[in-house]
Protein backbone atom coordinates (compact mmCIF):
# COMPACT_ATOMS: atom_id res chain seq x y z
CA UNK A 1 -23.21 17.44 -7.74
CA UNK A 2 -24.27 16.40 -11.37
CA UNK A 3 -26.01 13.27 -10.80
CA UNK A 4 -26.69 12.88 -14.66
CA UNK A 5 -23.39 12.22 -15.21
CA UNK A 6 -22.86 8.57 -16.52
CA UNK A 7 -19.49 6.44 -16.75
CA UNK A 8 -17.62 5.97 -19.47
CA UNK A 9 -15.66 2.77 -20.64
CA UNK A 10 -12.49 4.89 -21.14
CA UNK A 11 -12.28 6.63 -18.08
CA UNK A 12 -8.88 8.75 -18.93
CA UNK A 13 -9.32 12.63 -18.61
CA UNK A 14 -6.78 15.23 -17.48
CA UNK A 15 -6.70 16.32 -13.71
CA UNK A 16 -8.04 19.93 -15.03
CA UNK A 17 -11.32 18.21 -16.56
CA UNK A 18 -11.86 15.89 -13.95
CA UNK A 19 -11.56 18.53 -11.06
CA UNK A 20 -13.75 20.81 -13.13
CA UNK A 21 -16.54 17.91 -13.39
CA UNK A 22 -16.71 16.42 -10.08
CA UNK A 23 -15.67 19.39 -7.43
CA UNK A 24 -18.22 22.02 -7.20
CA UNK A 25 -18.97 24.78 -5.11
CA UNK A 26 -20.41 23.85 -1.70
CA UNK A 27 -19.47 20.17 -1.97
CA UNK A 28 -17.69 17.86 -0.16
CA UNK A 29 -14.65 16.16 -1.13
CA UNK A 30 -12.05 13.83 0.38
CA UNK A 31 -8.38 12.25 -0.55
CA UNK A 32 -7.33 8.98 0.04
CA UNK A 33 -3.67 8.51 1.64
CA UNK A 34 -2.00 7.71 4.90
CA UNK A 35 1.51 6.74 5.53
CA UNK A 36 2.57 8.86 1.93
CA UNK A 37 0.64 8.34 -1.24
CA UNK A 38 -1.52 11.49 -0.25
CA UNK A 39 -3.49 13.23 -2.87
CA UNK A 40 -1.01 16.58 -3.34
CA UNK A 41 -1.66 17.17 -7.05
CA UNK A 42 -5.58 16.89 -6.99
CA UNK A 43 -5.37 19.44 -4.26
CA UNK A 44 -3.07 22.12 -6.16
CA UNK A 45 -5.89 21.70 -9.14
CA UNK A 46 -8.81 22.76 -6.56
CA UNK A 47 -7.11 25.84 -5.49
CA UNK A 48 -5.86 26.40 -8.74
CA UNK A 49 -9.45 26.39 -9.89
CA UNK A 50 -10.64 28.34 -6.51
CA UNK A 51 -13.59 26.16 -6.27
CA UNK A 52 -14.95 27.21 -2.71
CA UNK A 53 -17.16 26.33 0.40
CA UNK A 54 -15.92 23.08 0.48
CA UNK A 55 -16.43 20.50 3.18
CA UNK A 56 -13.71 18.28 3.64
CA UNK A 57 -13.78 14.55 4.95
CA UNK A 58 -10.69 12.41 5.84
CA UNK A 59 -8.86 10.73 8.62
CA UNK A 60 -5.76 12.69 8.28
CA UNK A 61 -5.49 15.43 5.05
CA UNK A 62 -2.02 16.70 5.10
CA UNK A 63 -1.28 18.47 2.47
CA UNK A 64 -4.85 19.18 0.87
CA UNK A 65 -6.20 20.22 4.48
CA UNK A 66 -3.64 22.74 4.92
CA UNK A 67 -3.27 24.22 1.62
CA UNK A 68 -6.99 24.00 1.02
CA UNK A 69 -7.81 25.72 4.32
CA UNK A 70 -5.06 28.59 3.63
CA UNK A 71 -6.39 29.31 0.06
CA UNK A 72 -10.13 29.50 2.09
CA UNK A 73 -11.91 27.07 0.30
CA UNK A 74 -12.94 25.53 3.09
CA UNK A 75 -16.09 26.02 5.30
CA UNK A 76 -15.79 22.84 7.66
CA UNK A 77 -13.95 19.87 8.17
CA UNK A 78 -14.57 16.20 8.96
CA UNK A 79 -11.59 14.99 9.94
CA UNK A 80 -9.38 13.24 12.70
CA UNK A 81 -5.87 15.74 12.41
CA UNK A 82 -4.16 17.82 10.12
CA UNK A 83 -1.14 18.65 9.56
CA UNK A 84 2.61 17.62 7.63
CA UNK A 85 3.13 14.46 10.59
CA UNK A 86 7.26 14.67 11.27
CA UNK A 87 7.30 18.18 9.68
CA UNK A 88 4.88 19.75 11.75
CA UNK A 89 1.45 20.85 12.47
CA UNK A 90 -0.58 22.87 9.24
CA UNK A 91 -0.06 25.93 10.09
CA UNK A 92 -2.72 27.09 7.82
CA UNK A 93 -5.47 24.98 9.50
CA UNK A 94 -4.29 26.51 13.04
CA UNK A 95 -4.70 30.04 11.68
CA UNK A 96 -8.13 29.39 9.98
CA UNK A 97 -9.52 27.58 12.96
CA UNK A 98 -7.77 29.31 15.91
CA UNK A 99 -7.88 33.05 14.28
CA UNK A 100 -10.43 32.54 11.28
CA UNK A 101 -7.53 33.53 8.54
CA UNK A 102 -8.61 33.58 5.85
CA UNK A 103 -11.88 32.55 7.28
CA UNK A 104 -13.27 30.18 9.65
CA UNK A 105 -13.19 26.23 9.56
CA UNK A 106 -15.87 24.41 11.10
CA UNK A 107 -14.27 20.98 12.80
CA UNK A 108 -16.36 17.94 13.38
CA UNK A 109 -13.51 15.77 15.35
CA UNK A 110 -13.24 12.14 14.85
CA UNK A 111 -10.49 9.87 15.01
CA UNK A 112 -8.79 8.18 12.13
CA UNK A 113 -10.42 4.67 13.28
CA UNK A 114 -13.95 6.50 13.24
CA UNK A 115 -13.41 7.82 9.92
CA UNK A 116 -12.27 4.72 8.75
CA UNK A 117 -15.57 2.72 10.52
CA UNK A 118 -17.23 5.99 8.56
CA UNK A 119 -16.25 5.31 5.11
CA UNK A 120 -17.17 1.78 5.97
CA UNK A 121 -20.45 2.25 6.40
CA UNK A 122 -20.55 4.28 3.46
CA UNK A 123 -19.23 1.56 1.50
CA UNK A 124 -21.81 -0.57 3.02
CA UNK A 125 -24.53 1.07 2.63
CA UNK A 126 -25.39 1.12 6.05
CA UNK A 127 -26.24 3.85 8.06
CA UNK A 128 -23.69 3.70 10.90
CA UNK A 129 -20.64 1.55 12.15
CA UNK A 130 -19.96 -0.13 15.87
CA UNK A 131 -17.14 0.64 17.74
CA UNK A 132 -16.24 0.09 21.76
CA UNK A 133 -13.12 2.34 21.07
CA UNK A 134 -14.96 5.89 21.74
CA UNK A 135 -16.08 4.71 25.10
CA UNK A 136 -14.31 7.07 27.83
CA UNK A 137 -12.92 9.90 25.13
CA UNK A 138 -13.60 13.07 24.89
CA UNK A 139 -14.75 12.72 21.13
CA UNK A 140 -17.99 11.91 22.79
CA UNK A 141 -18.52 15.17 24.59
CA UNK A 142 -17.24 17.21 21.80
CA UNK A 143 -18.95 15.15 18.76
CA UNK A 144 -22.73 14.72 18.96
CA UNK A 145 -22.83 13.33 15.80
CA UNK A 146 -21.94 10.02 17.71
CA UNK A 147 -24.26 8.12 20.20
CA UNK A 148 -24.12 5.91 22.57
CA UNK A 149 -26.39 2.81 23.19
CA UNK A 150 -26.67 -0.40 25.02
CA UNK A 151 -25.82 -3.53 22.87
CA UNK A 152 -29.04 -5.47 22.15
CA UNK A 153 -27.01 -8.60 22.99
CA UNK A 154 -25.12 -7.66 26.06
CA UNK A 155 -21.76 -6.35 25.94
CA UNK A 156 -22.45 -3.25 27.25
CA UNK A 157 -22.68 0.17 25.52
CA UNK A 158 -21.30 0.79 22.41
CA UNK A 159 -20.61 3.98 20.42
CA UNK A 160 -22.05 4.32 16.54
CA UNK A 161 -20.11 6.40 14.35
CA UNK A 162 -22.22 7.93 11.05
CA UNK A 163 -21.41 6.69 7.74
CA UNK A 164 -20.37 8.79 5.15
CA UNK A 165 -20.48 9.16 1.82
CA UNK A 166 -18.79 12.43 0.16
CA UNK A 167 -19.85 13.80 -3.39
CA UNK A 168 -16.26 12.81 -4.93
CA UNK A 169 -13.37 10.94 -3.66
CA UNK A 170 -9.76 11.33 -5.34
CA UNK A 171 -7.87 8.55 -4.72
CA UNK A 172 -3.75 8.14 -5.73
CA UNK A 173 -2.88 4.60 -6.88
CA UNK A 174 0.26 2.72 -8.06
CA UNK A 175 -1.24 1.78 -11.62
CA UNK A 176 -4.62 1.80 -13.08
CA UNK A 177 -5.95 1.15 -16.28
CA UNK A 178 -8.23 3.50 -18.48
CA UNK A 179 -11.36 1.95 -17.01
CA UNK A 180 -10.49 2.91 -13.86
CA UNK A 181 -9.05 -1.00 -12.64
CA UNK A 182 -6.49 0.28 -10.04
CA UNK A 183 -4.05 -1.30 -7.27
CA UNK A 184 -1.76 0.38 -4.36
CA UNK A 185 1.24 -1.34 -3.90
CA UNK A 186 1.96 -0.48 -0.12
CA UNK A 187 -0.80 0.75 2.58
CA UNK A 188 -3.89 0.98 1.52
CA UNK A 189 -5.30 2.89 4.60
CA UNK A 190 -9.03 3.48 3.66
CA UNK A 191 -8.63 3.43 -0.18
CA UNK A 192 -10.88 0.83 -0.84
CA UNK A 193 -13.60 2.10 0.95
CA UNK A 194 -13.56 5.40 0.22
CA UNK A 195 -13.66 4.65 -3.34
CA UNK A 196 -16.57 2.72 -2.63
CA UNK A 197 -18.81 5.06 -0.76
CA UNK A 198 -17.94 7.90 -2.67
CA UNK A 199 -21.00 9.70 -5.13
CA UNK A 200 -18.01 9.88 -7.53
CA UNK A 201 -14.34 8.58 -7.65
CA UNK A 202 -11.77 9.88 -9.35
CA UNK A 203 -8.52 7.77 -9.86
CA UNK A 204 -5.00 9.15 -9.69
CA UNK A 205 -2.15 7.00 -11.01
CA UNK A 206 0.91 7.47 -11.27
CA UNK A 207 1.38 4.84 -13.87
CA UNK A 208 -1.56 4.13 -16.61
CA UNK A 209 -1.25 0.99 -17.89
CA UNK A 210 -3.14 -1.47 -20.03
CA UNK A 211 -6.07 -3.86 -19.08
CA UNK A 212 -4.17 -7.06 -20.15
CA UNK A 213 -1.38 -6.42 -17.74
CA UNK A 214 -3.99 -5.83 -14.94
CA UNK A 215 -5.76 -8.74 -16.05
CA UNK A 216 -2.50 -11.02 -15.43
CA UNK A 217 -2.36 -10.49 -11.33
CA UNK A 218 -6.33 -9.61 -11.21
CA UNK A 219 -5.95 -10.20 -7.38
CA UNK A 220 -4.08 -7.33 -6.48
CA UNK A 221 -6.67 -4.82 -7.76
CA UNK A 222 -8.48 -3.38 -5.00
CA UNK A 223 -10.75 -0.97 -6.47
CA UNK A 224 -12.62 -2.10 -9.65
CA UNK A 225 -13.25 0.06 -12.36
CA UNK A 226 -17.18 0.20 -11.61
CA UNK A 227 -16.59 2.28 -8.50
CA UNK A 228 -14.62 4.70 -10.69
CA UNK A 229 -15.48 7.95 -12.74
CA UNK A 230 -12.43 9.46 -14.10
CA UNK A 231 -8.80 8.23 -14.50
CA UNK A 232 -5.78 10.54 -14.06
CA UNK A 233 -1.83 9.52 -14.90
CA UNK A 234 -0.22 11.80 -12.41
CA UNK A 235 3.57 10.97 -11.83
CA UNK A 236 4.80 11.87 -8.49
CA UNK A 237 1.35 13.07 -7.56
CA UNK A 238 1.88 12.66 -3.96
CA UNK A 239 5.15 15.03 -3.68
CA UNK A 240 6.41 16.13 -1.43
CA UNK A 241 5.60 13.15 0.11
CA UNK A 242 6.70 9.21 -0.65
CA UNK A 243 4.57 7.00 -2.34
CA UNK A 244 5.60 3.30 -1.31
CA UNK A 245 8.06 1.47 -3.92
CA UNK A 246 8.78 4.53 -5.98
CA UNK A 247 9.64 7.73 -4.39
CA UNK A 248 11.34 8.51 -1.13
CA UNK A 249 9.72 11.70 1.15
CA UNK A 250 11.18 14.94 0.40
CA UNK A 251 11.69 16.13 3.83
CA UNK A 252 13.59 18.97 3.17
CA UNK A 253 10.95 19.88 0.67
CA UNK A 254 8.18 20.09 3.97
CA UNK A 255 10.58 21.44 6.07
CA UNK A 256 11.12 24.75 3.89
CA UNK A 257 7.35 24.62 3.34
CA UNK A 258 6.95 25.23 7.61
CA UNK A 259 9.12 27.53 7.89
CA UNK A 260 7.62 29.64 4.48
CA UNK A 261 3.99 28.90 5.86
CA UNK A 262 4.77 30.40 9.51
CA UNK A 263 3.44 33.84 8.20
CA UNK A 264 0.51 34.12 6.32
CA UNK A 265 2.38 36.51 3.94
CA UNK A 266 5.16 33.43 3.21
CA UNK A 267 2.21 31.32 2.74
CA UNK A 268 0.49 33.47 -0.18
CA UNK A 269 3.65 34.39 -1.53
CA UNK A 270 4.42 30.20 -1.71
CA UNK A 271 0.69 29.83 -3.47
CA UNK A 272 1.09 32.23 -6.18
CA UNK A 273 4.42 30.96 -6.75
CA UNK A 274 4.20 27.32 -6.43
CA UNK A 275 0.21 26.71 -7.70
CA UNK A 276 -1.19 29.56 -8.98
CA UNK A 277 1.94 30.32 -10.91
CA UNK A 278 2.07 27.15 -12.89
CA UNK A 279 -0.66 25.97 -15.57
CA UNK A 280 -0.78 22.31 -14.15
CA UNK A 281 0.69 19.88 -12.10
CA UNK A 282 3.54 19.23 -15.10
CA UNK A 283 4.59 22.77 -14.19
CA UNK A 284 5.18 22.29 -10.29
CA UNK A 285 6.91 19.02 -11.31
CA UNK A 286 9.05 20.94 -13.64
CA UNK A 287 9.75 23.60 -11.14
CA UNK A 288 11.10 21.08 -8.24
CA UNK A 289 13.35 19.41 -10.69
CA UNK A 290 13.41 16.54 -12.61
CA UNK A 291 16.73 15.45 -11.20
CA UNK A 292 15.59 15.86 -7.59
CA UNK A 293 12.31 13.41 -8.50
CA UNK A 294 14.49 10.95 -9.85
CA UNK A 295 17.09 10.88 -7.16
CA UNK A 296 13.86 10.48 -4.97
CA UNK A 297 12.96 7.35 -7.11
CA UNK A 298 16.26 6.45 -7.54
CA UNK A 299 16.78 6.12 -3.51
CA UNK A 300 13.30 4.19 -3.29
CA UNK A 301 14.87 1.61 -5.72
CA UNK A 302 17.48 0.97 -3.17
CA UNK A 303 15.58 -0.24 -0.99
CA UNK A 304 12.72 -2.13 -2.43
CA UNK A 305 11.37 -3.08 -5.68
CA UNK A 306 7.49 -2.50 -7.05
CA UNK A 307 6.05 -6.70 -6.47
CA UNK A 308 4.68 -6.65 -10.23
């Protein structure tokens, strides 16, 4: 990880640079999202730059587990679950782990709570988080990395999880401004945090806009721009999936990913075709289909409206 590297006031780069600067070989990287808004685009640039040996942290990585682990880029995994939630499990992550295709994953298991308590800590600065909810599981048998002591003032024992505190963070927003000012309209799952305890933090948006407008509802920012590195605009950077207020889920999308991904000889064919095919995310956008994004956002609108 360059630690020389020094923030900018204008924080606006293109995914391609910022991938190139912050995610290097043998690092660790993880992507904010839960309930949608998951980091899809960041992930495509990764494999598209085949940046390898990667350790991967997160409570539940859909889309840049699975693709990440079937492009082998991975070497081990901090995670709670994996997979595509209502369309399935990743298949990719079953084959790497299960047969070692394309090679092996190494899994640390935690739950999404623990990672959350993790990043946390992180964010803290701290060196490890509380929790009574490991008591009883089998996370403790099958996780060293979390102990087990007697509270000093009497409740009982109590499990520590480690905090954590990866060498860059991608995280997808609603808006942000070039210094790297940024809000999620919708849940926020560990976003803050993560930001936080992350070496470096790069912003996705999938609206820049300007400081004075950010200014106006201050409140609702929940990562300030001193926690950031790099800012990305990236519209619909969490297709296939929603992101709250301005796209629906592409289901159908997912569900012809599963049934492509079954083989690993549907999956590579999908790779070269959908990432390695195109020059950037612009090009996967264009391929999808401008008219099926907008009838995406155009069902969203339906239902609810973006609060500012």
């Amino acid at each position: 990880m360059d630690m020389t590297y020094k923030k900018k006031s204008d924080k606006r780069m293109s995914l391609k640079e910022a991938v190139k600067q912050f995610v290097l070989e043998g690092g660790s990287v993880a992507f904010s999202g839960m309930a949608g808004e998951q980091c899809v685009a960041p992930a495509h640039e990764i494999i598209r730059q085949k940046i390898g040996g990667l350790t991967l942290i997160g409570d539940s990585p859909c889309d840049p587990g699975d693709l990440m682990a079937g492009a082998g880029l991975i070497d081990r995994m901090e995670i709670a679950w994996c997979g595509y939630a209502v369309a399935g499990m990743g298949p990719n992550f079953r084959r790497a782990y299960e047969k070692k295709i394309p090679k092996g994953i190494k899994i640390n298991d935690h739950s999404n709570f623990g990672m959350g308590l993790r990043y946390m800590a992180g964010a803290m600065g701290v060196p490890f988080m509380p929790t009574k909810s490991f008591l009883g599981s089998d996370l403790l048998t099958y996780n060293e990395d979390i102990k087990v002591m007697d509270d000093p003032f009497g409740s009982g024992p109590i499990a520590l999880v480690p905090a954590i505190c990866p060498d860059v963070a991608f995280v997808h927003c609603t808006r942000a401004d070039k210094h790297g000012n940024a809000r999620i309209f919708g849940f926020s799952a560990n976003a803050e945090n993560l930001a936080r305890c992350a070496t470096h933090t790069v912003i996705t948006c999938e609206k820049l806009v300007s400081t004075e407008e950010i200014r106006e509802t201050a409140n609702l920012t929940i990562i300030p721009q001193y926690t950031v590195d790099a800012v990305v605009e990236v519209p619909f950077g969490s297709h296939p999936w929603n992101y709250p207020y301005l796209y629906q889920y592409d289901m159908p999308f997912h569900m012809d990913m599963q049934k492509i991904f079954k083989t690993r000889e549907g999956f590579l064919e999908w790779l070269h075709e959908w990432i390695y095919g195109v020059d950037e995310w612009e090009g996967y956008l264009q391929k999808v289909g401008y008219d099926r994004l907008f009838k995406l956002a155009e069902l969203e609108r339906k239902f609810q409206k973006v609060p500012y």
